[in-house]
N, C-alpha and C. Protein backbone atom coordinates (compact mmCIF):
# COMPACT_ATOMS: atom_id res chain seq x y z
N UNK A 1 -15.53 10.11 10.82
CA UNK A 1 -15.70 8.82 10.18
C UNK A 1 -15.17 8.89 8.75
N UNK A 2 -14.89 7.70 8.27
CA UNK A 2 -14.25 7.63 6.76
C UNK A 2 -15.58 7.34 6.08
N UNK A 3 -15.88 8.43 5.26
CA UNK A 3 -16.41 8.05 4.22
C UNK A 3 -16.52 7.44 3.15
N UNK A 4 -15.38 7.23 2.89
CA UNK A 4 -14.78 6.73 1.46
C UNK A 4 -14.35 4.88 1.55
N UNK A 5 -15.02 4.14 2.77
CA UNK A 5 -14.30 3.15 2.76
C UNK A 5 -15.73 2.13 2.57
N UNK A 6 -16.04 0.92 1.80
CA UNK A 6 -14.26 0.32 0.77
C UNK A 6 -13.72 1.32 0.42
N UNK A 7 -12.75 1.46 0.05
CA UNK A 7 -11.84 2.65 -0.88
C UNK A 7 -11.36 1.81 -2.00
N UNK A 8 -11.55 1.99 -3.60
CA UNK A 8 -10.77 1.06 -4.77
C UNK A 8 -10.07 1.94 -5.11
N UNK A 9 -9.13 1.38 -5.60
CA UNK A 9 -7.36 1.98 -6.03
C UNK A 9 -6.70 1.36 -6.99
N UNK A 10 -6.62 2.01 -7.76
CA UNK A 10 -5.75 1.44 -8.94
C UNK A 10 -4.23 2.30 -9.10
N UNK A 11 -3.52 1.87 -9.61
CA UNK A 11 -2.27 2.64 -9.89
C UNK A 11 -1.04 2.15 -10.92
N UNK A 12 -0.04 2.53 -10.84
CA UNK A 12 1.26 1.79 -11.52
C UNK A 12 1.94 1.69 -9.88
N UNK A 13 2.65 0.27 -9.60
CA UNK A 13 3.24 -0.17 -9.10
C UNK A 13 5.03 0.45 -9.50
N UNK A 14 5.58 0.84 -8.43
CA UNK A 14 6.70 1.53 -8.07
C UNK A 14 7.69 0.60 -7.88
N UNK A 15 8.85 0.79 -8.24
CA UNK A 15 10.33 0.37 -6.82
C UNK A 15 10.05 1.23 -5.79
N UNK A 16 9.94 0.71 -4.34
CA UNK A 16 10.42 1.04 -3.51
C UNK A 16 11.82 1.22 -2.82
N UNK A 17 12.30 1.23 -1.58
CA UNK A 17 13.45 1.42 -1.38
C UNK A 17 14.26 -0.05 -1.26
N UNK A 18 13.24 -0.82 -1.33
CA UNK A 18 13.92 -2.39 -1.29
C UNK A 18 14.09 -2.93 0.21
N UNK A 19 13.81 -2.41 1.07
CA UNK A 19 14.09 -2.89 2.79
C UNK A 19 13.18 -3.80 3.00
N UNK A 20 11.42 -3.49 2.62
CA UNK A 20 10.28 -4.42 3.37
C UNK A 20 10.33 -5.74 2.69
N UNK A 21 10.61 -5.74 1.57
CA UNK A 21 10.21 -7.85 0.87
C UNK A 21 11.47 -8.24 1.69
N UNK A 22 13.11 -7.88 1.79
CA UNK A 22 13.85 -8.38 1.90
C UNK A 22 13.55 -8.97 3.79
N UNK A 23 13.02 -7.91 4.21
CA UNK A 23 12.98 -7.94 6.31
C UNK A 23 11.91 -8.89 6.78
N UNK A 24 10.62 -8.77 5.65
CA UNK A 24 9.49 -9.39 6.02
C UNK A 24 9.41 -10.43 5.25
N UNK A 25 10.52 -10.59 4.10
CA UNK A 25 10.34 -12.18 3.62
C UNK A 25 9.22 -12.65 2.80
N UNK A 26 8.34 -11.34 1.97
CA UNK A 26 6.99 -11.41 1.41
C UNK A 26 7.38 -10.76 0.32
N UNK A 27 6.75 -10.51 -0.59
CA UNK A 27 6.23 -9.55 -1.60
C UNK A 27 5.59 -8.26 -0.71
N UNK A 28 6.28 -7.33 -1.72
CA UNK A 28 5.80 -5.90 -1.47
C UNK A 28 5.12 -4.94 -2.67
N UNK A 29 4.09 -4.34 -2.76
CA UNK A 29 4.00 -3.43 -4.00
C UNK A 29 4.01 -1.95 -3.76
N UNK A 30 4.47 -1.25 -4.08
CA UNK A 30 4.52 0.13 -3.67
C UNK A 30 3.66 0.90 -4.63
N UNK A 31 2.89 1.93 -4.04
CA UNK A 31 1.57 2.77 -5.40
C UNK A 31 3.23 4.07 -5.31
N UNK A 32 2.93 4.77 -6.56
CA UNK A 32 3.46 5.65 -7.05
C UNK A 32 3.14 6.90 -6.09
N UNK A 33 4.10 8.20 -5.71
CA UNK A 33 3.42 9.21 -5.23
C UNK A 33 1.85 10.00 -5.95
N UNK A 34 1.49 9.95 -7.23
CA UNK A 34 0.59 10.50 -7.56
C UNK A 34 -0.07 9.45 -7.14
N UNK A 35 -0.40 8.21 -6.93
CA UNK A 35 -1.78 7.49 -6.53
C UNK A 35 -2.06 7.84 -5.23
N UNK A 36 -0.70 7.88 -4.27
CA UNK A 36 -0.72 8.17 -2.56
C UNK A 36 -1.65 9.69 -2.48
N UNK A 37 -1.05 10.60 -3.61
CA UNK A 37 -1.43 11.84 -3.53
C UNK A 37 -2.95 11.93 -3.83
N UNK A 38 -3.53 11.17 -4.47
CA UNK A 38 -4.95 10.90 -5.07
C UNK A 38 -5.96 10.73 -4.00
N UNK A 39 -5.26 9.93 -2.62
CA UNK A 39 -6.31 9.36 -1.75
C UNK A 39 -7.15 10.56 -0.94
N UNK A 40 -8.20 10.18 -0.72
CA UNK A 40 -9.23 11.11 -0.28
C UNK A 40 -8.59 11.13 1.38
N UNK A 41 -8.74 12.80 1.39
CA UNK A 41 -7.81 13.45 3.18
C UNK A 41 -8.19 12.60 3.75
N UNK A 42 -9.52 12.24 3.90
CA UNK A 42 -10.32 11.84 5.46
C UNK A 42 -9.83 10.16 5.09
N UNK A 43 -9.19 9.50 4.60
CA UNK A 43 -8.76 8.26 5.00
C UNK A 43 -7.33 8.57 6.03
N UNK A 44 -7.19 8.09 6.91
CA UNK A 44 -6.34 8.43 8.15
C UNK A 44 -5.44 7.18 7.69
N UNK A 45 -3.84 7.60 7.95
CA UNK A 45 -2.74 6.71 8.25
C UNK A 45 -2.94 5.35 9.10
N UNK A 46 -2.45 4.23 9.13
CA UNK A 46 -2.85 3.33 9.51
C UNK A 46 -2.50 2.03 8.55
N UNK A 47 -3.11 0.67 8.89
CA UNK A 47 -2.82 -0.47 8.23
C UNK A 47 -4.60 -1.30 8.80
N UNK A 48 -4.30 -1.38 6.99
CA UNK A 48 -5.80 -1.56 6.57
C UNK A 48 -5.81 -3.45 5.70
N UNK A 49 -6.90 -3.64 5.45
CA UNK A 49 -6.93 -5.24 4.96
C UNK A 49 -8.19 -4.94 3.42
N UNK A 50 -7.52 -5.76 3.06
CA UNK A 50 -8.41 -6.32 1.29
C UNK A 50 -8.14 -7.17 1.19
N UNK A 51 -8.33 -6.48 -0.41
CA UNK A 51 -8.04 -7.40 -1.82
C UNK A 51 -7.18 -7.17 -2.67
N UNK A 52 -6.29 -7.47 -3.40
CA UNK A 52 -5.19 -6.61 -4.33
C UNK A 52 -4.91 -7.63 -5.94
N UNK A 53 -4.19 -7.39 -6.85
CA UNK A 53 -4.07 -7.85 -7.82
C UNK A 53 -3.08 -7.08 -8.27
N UNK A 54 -1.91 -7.61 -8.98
CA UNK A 54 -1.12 -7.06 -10.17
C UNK A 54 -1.29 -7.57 -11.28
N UNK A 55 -1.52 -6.43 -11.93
CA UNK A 55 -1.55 -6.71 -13.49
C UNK A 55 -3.14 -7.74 -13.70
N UNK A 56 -2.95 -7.94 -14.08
CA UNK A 56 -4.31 -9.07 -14.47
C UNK A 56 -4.00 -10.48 -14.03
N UNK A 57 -3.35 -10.48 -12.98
CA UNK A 57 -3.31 -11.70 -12.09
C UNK A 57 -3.87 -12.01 -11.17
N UNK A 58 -3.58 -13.08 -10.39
CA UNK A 58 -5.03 -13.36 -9.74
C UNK A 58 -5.31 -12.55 -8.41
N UNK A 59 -6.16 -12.62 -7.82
CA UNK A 59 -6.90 -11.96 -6.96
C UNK A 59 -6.16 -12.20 -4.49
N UNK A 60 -5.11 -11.50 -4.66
CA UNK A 60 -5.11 -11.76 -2.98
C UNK A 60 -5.49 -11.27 -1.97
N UNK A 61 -5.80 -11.82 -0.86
CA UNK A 61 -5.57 -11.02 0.63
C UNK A 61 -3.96 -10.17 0.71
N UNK A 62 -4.97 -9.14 1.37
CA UNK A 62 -3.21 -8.05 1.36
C UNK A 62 -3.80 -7.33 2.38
N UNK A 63 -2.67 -6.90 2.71
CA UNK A 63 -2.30 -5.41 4.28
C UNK A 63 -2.13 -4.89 3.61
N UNK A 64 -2.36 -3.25 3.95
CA UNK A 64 -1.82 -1.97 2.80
C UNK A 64 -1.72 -1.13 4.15
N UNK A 65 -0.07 0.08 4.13
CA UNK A 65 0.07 0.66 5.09
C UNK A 65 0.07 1.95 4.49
N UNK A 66 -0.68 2.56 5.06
CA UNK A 66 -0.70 4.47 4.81
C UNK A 66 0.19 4.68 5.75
N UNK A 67 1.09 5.90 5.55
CA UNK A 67 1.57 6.97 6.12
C UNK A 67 3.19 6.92 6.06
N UNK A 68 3.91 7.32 7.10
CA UNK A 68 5.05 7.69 6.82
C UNK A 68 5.76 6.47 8.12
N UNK A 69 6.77 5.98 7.71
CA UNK A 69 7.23 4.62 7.82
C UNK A 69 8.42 5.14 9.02
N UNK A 70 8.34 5.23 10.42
CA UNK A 70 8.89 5.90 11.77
C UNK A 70 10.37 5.12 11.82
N UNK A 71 10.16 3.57 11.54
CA UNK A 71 11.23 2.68 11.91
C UNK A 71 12.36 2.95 10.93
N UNK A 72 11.70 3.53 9.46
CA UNK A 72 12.81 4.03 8.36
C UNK A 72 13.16 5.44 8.31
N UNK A 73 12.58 6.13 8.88
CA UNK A 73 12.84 7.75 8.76
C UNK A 73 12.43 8.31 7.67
N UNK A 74 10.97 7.60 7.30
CA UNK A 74 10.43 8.28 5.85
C UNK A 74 10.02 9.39 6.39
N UNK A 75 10.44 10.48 5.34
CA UNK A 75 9.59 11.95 5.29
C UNK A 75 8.62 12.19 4.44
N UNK A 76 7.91 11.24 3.30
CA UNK A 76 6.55 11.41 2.38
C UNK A 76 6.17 9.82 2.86
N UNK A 77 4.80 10.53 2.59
CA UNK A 77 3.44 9.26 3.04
C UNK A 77 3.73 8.28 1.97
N UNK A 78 3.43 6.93 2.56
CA UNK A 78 3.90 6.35 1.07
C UNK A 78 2.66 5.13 1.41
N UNK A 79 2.08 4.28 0.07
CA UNK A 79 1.30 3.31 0.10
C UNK A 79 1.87 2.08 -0.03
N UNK A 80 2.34 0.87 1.04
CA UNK A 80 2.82 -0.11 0.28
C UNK A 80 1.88 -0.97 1.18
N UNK A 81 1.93 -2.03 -0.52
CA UNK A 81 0.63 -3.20 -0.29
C UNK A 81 1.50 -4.49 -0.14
N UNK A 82 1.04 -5.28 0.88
CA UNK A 82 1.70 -6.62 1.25
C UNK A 82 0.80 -7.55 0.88
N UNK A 83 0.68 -8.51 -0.29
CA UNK A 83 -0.20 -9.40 -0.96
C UNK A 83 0.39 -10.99 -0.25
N UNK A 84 -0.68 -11.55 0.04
CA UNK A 84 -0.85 -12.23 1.15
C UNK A 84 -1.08 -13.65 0.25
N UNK A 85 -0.33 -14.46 -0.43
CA UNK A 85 -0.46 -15.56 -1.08
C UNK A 85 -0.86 -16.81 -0.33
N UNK A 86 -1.76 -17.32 -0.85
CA UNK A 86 -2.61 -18.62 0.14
C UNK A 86 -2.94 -19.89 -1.10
């Protein structure tokens, strides 16, 4: 079982490689490798649901995907958050 969940996360927001806003037509935020590297083991890869914010803006629904991205041929785990504007 995950212990650690809610899980809160803060970080500096990254460039990514630029493929997901352009394919999925959304906003994307990417956490930096040291925040990915921060997360506690026992949270398992997967796609998870919240809350997110940049910067001191306002408050959204978001998807956030752990792990390593199969359809791109990523080789490091990476965190990217999909903020869900309503």
């Amino acid at each position: 079982a995950m212990k650690h969940l809610p899980y809160f996360c803060r970080g500096e927001v990254v460039k990514g490689f630029g493929r997901g806003s352009k394919e999925l037509g959304i906003p994307t935020a990417n956490f930096s490798e040291q925040v990915v590297e921060s997360f506690p083991s026992d949270i398992s890869t997967g796609i998870y649901y919240g809350w997110a914010c940049v910067g001191n803006g306002d408050v959204h629904k978001m998807v956030l995907s752990i792990g390593w991205n199969p359809f791109y041929k990523n080789i490091k785990k990476s965190v990217v958050r999909i903020l869900l504007y309503t």
